[in-house]
C-alpha atoms as a PDB file:
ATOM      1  CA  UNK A   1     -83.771 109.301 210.565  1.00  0.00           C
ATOM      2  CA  UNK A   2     -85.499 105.861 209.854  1.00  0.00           C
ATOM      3  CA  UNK A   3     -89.681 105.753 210.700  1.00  0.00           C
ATOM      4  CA  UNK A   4     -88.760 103.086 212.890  1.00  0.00           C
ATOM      5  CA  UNK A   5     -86.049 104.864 214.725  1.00  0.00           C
ATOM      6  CA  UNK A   6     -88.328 107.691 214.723  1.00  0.00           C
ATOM      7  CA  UNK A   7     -91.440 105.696 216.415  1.00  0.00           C
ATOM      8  CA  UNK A   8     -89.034 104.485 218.852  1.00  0.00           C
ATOM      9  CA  UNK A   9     -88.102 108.193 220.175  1.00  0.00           C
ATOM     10  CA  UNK A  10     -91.664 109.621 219.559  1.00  0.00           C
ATOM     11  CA  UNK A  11     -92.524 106.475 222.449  1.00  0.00           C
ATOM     12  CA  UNK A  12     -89.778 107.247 224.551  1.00  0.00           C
ATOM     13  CA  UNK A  13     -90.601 110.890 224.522  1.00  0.00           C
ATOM     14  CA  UNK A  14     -93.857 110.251 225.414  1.00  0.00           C
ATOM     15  CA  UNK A  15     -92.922 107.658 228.038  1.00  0.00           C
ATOM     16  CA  UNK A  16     -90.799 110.494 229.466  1.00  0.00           C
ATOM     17  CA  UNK A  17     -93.475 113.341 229.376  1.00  0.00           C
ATOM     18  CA  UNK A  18     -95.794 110.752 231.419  1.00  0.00           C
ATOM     19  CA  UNK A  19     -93.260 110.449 234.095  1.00  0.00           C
ATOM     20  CA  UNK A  20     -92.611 113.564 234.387  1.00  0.00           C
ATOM     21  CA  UNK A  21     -96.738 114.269 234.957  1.00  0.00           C
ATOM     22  CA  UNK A  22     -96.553 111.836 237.385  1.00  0.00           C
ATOM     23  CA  UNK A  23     -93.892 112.646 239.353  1.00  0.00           C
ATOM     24  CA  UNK A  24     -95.078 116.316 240.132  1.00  0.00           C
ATOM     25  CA  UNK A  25     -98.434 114.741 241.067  1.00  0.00           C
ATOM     26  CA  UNK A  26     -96.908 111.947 243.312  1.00  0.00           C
ATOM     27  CA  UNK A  27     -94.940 115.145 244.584  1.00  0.00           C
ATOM     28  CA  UNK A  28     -97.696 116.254 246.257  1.00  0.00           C
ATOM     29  CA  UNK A  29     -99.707 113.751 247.556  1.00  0.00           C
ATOM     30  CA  UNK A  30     -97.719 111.069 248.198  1.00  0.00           C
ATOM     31  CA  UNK A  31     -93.551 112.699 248.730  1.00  0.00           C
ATOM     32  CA  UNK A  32     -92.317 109.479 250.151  1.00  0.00           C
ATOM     33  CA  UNK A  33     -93.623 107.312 246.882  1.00  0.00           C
ATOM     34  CA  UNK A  34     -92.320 110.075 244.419  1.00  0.00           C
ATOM     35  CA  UNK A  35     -88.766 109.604 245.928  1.00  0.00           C
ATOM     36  CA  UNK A  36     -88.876 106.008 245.679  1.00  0.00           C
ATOM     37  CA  UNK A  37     -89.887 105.988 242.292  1.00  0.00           C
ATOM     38  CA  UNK A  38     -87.113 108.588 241.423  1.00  0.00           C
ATOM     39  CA  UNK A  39     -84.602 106.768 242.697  1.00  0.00           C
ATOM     40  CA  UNK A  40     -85.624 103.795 241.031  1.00  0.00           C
ATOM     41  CA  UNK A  41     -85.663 105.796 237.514  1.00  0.00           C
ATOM     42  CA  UNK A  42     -82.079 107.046 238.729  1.00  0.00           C
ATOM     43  CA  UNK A  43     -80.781 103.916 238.491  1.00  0.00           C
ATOM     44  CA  UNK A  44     -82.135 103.021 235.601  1.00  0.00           C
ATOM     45  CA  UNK A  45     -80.478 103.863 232.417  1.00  0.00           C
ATOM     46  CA  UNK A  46     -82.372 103.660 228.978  1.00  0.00           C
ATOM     47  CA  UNK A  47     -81.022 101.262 226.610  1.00  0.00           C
ATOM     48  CA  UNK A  48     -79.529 100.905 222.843  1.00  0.00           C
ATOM     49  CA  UNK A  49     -79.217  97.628 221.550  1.00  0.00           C
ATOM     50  CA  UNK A  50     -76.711  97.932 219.180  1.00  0.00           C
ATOM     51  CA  UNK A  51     -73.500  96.589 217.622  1.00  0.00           C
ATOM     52  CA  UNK A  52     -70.810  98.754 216.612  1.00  0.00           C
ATOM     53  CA  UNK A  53     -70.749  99.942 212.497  1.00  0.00           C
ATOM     54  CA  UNK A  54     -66.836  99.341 212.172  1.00  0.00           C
ATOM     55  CA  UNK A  55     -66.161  99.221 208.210  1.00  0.00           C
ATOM     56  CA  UNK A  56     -62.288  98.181 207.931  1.00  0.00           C
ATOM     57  CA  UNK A  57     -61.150  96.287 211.754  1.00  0.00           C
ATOM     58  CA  UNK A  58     -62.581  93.014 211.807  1.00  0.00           C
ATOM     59  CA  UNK A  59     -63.662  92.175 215.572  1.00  0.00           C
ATOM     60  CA  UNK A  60     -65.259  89.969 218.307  1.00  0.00           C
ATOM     61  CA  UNK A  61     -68.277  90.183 220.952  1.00  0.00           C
ATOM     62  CA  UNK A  62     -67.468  88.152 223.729  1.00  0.00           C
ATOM     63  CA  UNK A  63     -69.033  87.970 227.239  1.00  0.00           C
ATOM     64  CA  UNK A  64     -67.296  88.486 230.809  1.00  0.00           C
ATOM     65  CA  UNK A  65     -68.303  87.443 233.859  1.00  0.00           C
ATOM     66  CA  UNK A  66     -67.962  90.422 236.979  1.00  0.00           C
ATOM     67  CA  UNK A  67     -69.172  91.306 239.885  1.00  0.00           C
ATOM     68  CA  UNK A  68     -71.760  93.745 237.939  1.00  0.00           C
ATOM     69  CA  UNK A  69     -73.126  90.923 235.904  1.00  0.00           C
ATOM     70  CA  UNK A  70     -72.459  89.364 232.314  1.00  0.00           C
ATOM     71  CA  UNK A  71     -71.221  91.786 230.067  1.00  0.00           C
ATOM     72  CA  UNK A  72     -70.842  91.817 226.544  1.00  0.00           C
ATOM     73  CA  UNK A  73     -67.242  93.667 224.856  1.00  0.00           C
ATOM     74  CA  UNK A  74     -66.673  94.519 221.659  1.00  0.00           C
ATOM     75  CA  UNK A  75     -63.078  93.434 220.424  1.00  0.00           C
ATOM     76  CA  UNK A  76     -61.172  94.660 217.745  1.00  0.00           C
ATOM     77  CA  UNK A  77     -57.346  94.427 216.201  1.00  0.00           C
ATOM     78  CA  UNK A  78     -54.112  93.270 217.835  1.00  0.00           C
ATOM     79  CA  UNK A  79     -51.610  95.544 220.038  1.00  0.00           C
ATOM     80  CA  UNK A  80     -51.956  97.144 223.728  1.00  0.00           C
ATOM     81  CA  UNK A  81     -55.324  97.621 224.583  1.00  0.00           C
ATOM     82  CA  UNK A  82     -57.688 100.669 224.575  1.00  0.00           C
ATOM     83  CA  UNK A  83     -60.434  99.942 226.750  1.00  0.00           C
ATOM     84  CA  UNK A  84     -63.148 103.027 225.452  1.00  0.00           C
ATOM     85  CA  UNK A  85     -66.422 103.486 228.341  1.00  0.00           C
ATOM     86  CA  UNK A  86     -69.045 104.866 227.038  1.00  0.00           C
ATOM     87  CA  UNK A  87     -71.854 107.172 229.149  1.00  0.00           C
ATOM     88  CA  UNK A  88     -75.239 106.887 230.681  1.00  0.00           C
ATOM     89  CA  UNK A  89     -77.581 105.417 228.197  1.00  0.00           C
ATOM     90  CA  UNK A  90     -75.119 104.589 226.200  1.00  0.00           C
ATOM     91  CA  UNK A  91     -73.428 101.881 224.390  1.00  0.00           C
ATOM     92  CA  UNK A  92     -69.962 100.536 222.852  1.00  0.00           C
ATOM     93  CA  UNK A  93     -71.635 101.391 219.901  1.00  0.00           C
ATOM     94  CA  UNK A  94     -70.965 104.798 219.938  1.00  0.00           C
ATOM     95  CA  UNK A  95     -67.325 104.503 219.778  1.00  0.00           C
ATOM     96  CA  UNK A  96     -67.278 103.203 216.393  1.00  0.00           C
ATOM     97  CA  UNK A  97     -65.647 106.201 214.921  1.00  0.00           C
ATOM     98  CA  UNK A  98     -62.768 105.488 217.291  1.00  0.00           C
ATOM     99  CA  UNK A  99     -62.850 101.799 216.529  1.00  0.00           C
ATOM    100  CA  UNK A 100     -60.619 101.717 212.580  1.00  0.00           C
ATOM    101  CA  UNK A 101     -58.375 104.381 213.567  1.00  0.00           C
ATOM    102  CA  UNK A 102     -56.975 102.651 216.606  1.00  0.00           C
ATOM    103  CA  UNK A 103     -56.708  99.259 215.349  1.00  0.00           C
ATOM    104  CA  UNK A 104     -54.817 100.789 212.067  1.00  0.00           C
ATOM    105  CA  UNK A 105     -52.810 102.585 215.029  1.00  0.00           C
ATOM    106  CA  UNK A 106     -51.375  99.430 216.387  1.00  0.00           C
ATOM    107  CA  UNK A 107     -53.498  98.978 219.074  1.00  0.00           C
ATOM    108  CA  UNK A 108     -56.096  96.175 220.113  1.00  0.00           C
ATOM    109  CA  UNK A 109     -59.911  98.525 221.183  1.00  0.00           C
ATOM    110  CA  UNK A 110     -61.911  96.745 223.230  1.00  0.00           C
ATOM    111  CA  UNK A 111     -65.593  98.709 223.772  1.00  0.00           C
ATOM    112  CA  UNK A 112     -67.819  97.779 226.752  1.00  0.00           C
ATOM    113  CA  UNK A 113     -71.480  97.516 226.820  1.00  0.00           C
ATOM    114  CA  UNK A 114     -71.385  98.619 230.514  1.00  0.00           C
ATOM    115  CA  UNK A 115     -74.041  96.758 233.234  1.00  0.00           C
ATOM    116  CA  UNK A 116     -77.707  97.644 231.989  1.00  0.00           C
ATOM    117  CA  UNK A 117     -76.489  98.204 228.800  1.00  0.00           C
ATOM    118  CA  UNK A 118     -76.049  97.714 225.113  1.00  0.00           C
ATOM    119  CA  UNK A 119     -76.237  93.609 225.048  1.00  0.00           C
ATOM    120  CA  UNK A 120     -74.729  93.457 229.028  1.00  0.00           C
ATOM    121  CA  UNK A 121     -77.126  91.537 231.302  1.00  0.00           C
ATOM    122  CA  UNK A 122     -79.335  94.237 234.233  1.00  0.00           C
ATOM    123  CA  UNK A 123     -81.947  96.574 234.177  1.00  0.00           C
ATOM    124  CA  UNK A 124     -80.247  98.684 236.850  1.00  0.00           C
ATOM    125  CA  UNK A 125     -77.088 100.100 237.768  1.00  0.00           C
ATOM    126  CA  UNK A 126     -75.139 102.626 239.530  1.00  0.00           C
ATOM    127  CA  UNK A 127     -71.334 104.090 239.527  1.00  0.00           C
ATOM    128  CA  UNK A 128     -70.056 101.513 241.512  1.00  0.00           C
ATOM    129  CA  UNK A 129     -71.166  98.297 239.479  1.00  0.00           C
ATOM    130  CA  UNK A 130     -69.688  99.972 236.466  1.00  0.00           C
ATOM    131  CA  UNK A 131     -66.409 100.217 238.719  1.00  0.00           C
ATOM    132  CA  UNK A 132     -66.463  96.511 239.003  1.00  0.00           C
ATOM    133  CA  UNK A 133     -67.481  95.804 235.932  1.00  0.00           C
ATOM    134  CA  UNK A 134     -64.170  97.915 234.634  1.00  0.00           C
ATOM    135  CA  UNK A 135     -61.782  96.373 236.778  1.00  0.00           C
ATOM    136  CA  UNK A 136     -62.875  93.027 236.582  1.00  0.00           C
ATOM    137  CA  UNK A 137     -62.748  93.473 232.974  1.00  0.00           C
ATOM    138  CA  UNK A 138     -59.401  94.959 232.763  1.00  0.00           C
ATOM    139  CA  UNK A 139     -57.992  91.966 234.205  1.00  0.00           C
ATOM    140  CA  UNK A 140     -58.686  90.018 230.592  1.00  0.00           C
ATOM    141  CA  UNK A 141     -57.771  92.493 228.518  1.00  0.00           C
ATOM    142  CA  UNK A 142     -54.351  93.983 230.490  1.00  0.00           C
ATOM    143  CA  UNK A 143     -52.084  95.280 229.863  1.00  0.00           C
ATOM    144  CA  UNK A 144     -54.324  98.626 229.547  1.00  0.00           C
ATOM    145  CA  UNK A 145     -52.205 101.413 227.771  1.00  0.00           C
ATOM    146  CA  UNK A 146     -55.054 103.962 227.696  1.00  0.00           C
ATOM    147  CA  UNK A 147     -58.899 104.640 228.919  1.00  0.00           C
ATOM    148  CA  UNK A 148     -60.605 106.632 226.708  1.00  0.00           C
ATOM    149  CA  UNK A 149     -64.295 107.476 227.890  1.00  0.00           C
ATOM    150  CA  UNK A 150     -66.950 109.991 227.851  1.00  0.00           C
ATOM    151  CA  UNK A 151     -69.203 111.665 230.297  1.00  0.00           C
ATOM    152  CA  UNK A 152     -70.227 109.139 232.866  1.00  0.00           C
ATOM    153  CA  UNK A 153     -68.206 106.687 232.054  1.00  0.00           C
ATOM    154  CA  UNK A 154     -65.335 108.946 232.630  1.00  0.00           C
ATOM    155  CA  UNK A 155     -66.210 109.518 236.511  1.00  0.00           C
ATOM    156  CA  UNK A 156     -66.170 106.108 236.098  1.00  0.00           C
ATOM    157  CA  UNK A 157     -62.591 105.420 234.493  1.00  0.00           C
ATOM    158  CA  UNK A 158     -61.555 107.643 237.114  1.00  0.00           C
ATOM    159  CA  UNK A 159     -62.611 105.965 240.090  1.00  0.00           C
ATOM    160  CA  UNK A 160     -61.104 102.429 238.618  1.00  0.00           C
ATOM    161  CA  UNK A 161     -57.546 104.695 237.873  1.00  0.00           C
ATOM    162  CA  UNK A 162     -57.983 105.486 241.702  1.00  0.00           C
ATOM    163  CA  UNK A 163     -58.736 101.830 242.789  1.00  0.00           C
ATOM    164  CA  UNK A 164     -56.228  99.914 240.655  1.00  0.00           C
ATOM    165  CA  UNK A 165     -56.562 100.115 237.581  1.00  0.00           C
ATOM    166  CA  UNK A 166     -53.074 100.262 235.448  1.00  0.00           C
ATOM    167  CA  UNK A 167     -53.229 102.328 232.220  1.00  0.00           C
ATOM    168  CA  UNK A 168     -50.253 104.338 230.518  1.00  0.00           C
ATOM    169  CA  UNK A 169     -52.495 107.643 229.763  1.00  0.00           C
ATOM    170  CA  UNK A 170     -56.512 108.397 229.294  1.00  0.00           C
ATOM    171  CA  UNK A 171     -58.779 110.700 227.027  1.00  0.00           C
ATOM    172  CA  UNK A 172     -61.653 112.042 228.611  1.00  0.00           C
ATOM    173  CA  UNK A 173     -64.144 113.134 226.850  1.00  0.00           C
ATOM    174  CA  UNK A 174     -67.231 115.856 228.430  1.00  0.00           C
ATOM    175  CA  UNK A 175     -65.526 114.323 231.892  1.00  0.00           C
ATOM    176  CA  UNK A 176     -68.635 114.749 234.469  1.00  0.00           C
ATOM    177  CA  UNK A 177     -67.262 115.609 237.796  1.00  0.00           C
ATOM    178  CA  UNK A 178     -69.822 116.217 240.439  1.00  0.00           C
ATOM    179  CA  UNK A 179     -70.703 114.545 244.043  1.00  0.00           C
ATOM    180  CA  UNK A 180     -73.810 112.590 244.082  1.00  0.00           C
ATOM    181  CA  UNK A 181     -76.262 115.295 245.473  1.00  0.00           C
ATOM    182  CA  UNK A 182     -75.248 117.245 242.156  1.00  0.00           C
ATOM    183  CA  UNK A 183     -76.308 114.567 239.760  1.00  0.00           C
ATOM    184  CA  UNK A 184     -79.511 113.904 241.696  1.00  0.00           C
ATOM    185  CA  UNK A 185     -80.355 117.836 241.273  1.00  0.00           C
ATOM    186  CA  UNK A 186     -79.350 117.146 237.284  1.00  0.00           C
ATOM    187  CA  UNK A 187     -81.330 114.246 236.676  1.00  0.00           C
ATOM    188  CA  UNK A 188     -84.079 115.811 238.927  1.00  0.00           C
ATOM    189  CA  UNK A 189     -84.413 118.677 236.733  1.00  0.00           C
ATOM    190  CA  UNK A 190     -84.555 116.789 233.934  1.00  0.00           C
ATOM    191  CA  UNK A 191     -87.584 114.368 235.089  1.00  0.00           C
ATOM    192  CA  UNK A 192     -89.148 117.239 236.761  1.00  0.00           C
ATOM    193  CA  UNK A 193     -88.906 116.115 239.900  1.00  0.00           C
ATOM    194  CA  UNK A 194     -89.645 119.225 242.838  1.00  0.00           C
ATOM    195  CA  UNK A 195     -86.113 120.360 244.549  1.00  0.00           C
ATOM    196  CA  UNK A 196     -87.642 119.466 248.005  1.00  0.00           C
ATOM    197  CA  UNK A 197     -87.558 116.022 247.165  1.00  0.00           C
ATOM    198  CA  UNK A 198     -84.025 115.829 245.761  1.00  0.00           C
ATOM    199  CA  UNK A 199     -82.542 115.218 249.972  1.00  0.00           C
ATOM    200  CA  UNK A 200     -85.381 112.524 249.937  1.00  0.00           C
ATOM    201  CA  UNK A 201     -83.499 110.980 246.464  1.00  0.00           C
ATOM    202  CA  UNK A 202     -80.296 110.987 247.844  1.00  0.00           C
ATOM    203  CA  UNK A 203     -80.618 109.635 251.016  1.00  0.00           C
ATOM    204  CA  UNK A 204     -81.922 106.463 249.624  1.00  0.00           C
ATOM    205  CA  UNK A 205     -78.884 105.964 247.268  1.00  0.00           C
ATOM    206  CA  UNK A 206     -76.702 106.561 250.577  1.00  0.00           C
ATOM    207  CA  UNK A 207     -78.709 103.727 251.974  1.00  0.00           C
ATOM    208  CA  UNK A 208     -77.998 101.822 249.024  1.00  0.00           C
ATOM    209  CA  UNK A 209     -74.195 102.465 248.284  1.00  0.00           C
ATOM    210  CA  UNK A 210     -73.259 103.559 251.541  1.00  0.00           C
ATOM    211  CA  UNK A 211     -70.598 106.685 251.582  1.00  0.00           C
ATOM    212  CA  UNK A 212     -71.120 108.647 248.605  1.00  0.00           C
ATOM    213  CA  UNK A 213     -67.897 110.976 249.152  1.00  0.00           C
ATOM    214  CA  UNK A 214     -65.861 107.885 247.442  1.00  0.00           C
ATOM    215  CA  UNK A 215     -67.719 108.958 244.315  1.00  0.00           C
ATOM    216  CA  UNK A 216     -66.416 112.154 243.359  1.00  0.00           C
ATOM    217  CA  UNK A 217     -63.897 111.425 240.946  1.00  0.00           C
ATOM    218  CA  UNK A 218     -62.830 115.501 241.476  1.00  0.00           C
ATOM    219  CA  UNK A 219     -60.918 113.922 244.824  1.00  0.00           C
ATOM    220  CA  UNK A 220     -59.232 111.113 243.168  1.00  0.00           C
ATOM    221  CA  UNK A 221     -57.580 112.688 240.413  1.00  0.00           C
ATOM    222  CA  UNK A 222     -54.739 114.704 242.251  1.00  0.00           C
ATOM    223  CA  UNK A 223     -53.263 111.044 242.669  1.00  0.00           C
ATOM    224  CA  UNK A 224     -53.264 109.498 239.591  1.00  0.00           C
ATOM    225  CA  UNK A 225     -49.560 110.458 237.270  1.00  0.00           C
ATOM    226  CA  UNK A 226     -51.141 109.051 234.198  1.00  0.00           C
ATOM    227  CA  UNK A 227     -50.779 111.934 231.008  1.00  0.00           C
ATOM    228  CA  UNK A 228     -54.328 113.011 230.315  1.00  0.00           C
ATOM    229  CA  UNK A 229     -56.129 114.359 227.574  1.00  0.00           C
ATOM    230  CA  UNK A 230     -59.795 116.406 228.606  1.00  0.00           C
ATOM    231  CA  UNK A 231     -61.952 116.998 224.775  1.00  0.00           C
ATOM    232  CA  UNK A 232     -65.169 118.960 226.276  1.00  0.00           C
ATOM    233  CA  UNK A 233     -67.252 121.611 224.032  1.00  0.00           C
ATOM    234  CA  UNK A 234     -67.461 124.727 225.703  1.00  0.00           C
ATOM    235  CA  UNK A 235     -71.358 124.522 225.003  1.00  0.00           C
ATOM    236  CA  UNK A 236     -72.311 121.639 226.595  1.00  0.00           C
ATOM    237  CA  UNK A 237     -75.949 121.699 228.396  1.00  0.00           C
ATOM    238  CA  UNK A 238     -75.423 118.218 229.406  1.00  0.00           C
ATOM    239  CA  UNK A 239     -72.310 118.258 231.041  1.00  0.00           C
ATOM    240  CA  UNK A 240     -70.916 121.742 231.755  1.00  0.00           C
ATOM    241  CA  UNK A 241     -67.405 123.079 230.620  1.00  0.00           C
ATOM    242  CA  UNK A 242     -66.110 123.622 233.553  1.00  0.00           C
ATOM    243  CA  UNK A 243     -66.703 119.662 234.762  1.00  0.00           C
ATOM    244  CA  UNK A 244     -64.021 118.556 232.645  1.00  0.00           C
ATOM    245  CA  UNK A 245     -61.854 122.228 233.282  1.00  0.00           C
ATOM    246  CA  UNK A 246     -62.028 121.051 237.179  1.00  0.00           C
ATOM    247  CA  UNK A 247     -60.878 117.623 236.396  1.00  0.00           C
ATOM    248  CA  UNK A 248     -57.590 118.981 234.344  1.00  0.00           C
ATOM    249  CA  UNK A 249     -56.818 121.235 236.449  1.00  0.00           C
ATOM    250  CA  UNK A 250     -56.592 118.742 240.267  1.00  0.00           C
ATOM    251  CA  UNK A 251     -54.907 115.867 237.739  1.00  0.00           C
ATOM    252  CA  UNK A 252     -51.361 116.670 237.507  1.00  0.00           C
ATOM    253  CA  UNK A 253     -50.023 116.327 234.309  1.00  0.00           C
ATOM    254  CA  UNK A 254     -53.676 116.597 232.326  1.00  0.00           C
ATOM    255  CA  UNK A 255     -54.313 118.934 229.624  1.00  0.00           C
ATOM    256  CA  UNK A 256     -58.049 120.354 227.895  1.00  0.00           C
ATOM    257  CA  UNK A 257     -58.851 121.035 224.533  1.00  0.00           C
ATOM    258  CA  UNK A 258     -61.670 123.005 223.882  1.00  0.00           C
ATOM    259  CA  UNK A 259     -64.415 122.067 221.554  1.00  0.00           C
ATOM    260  CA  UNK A 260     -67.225 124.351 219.617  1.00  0.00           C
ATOM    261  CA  UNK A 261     -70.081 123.554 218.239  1.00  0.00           C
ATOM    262  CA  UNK A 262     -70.359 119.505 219.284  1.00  0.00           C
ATOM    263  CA  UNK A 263     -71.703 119.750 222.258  1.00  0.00           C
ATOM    264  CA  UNK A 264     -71.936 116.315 224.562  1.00  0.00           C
ATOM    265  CA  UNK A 265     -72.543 113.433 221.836  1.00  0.00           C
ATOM    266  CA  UNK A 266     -71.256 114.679 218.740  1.00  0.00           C
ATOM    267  CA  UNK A 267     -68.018 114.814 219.802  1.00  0.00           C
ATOM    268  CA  UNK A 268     -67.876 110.733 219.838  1.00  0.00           C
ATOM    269  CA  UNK A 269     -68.048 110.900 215.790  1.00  0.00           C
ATOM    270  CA  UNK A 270     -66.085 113.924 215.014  1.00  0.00           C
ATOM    271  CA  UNK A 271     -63.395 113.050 212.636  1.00  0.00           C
ATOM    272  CA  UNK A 272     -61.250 115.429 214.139  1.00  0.00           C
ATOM    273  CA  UNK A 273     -61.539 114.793 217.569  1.00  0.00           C
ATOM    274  CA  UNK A 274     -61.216 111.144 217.062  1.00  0.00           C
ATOM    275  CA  UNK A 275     -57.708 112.278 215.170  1.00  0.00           C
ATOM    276  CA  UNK A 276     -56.651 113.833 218.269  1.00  0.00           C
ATOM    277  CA  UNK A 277     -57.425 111.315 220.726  1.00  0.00           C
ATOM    278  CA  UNK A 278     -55.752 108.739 219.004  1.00  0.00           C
ATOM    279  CA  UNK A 279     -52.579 110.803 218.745  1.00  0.00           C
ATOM    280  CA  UNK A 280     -52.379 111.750 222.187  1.00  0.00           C
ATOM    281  CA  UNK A 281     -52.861 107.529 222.580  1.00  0.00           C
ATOM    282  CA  UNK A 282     -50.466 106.790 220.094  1.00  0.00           C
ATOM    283  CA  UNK A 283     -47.828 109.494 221.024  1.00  0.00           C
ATOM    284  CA  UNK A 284     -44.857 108.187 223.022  1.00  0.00           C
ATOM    285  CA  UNK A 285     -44.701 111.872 225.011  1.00  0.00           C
ATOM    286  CA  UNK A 286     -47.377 113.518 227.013  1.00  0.00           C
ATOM    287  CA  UNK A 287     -48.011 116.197 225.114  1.00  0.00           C
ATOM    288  CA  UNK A 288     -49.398 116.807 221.438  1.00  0.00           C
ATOM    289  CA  UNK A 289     -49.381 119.090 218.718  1.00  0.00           C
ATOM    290  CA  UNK A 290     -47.729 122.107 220.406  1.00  0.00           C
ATOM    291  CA  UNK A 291     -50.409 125.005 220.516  1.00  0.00           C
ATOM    292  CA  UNK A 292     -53.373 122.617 220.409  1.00  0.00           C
ATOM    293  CA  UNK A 293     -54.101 122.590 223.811  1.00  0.00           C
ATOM    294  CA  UNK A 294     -55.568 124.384 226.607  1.00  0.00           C
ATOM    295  CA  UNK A 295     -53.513 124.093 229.567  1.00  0.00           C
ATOM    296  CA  UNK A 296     -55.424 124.613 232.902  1.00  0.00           C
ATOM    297  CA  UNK A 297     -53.169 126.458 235.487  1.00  0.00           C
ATOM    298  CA  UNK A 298     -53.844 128.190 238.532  1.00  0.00           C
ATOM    299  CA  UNK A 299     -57.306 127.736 238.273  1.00  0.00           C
ATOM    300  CA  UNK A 300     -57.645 129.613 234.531  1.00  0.00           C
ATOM    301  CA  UNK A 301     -57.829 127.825 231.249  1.00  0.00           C
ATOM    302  CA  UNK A 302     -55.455 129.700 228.518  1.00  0.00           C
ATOM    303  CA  UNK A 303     -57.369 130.558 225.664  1.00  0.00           C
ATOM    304  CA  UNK A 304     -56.206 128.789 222.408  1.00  0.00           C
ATOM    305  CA  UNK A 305     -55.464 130.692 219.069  1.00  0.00           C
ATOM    306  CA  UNK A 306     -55.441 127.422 217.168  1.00  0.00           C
ATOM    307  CA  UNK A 307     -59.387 126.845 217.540  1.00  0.00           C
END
């Protein structure tokens, strides 16, 4: 790790253990302030400025115009298009591993900086901007022939599949799936906000978006007929297992591989992973490598003797 890099997360940290402080002070003299100022922080992701590394694929940034905002993509090769989503706090930069295998696949990948993010214009966001932002986007870069996302941006993917959005199959990769209350509890935990003010938390973002029941991407799935491919360590603290297990097993036709060891990020740069994904893309079936998958049935996961 560079010093730089390094000064830049010893900051953050400490920006984080400050808020933290605060909120569990603000908690308990002043509730109504200390949900206002959580739901603020909720919808406000942290951001990476930077480019993808992509050694061999020569590409282009250009900008798009949606109803989220400018947003900058990342463009790469000729062919049908991969549209890759990254998560929370992310960036298109992550997907750089994915980025020389697909183009020398055939196909044309086009990563998103996503609204608040990366080089795209905002400071906040929520799940359905980055809805927008994906369909709107779409429409420049169609036809889609596959999604491939991770964590947030997953839920996301989903919930364009279920509101229009045309692709020929998708890799998900750590696939969150809860309703909005359960994110609220996750991101409470994590800035140490008190449980009794997690109700407080969500009924602002209902006043702000309105029906949250449209955002649980575990009731859209059973629709969509796309083939689908669910890559989720078995270890993950960020985004349990069983997130991505529920997901396979309501969308018909969807498979899970197991991963060990990678937990949530590392996943987006493992060699082999990336190998898989872009033969499940690049397949002409829906299926790949017999014995390389977990299929979820009846509500159990088979385990799998190749892993």
């Amino acid at each position: 790790m560079s010093q730089e890099k390094s000064r830049r997360n010893n900051r953050t940290n400490g920006r984080f253990l400050a808020w933290r402080a605060g909120l569990r002070a603000l908690s308990v003299v002043a509730p109504p302030l200390a949900e206002r100022l959580a739901t603020d922080l909720f919808f406000r992701p942290q951001r990476r400025g930077e480019a993808p590394r992509v050694l061999e694929a020569e590409g282009k940034a250009w900008r798009v115009r949606t109803r989220a905002g400018w947003l900058t993509a990342w463009d790469y090769g000729v062919g049908p298009t991969v549209l890759l989503l990254h998560g929370w706090s992310g960036a298109a930069a992550q997907w750089s591993r994915f980025i020389d295998p697909l183009v020398r696949a055939g196909f044309n990948a086009v990563a998103l900086d996503l609204p608040a993010h990366g080089f795209s214009d905002g400071t906040r966001t929520d799940l359905q901007e980055w809805v927008h932002a994906i369909l709107d986007t779409a429409k420049r870069v169609q036809p889609i022939h596959a999604v491939v996302a991770h964590s947030f941006g997953a839920t996301a993917g989903i919930l364009a599949l279920g509101q229009g959005l045309r692709a020929e199959r998708a890799v998900l990769i750590a696939p969150a799936a809860r309703d909005v209350a359960g994110y609220v509890h996750a991101f409470a935990q994590k800035i140490g906000l008190p449980r009794a003010r997690e109700r407080g938390v969500v009924a602002r973002i209902e006043r702000k978006l309105g029906d949250l029941d449209r955002f649980d991407a575990r009731q859209v799935v059973p629709t969509l007929n796309a083939p689908a491919l669910v890559l989720h360590d078995v270890d993950d603290t960020e985004v349990p297992f069983l997130e991505g297990a529920s997901l396979a097993r309501a969308w018909p036709g969807a498979r899970i591989q197991s991963l060990h060891g990678l937990g949530h990020y590392r996943p987006l740069a493992d060699p082999e992973v990336v190998r898989k994904a872009v033969a499940f893309i690049a397949t002409s079936e829906a299926s790949v490598e017999r014995g390389a998958l977990s299929v979820v049935e009846g509500g159990q996961l088979e385990s799998d003797a190749q892993l």
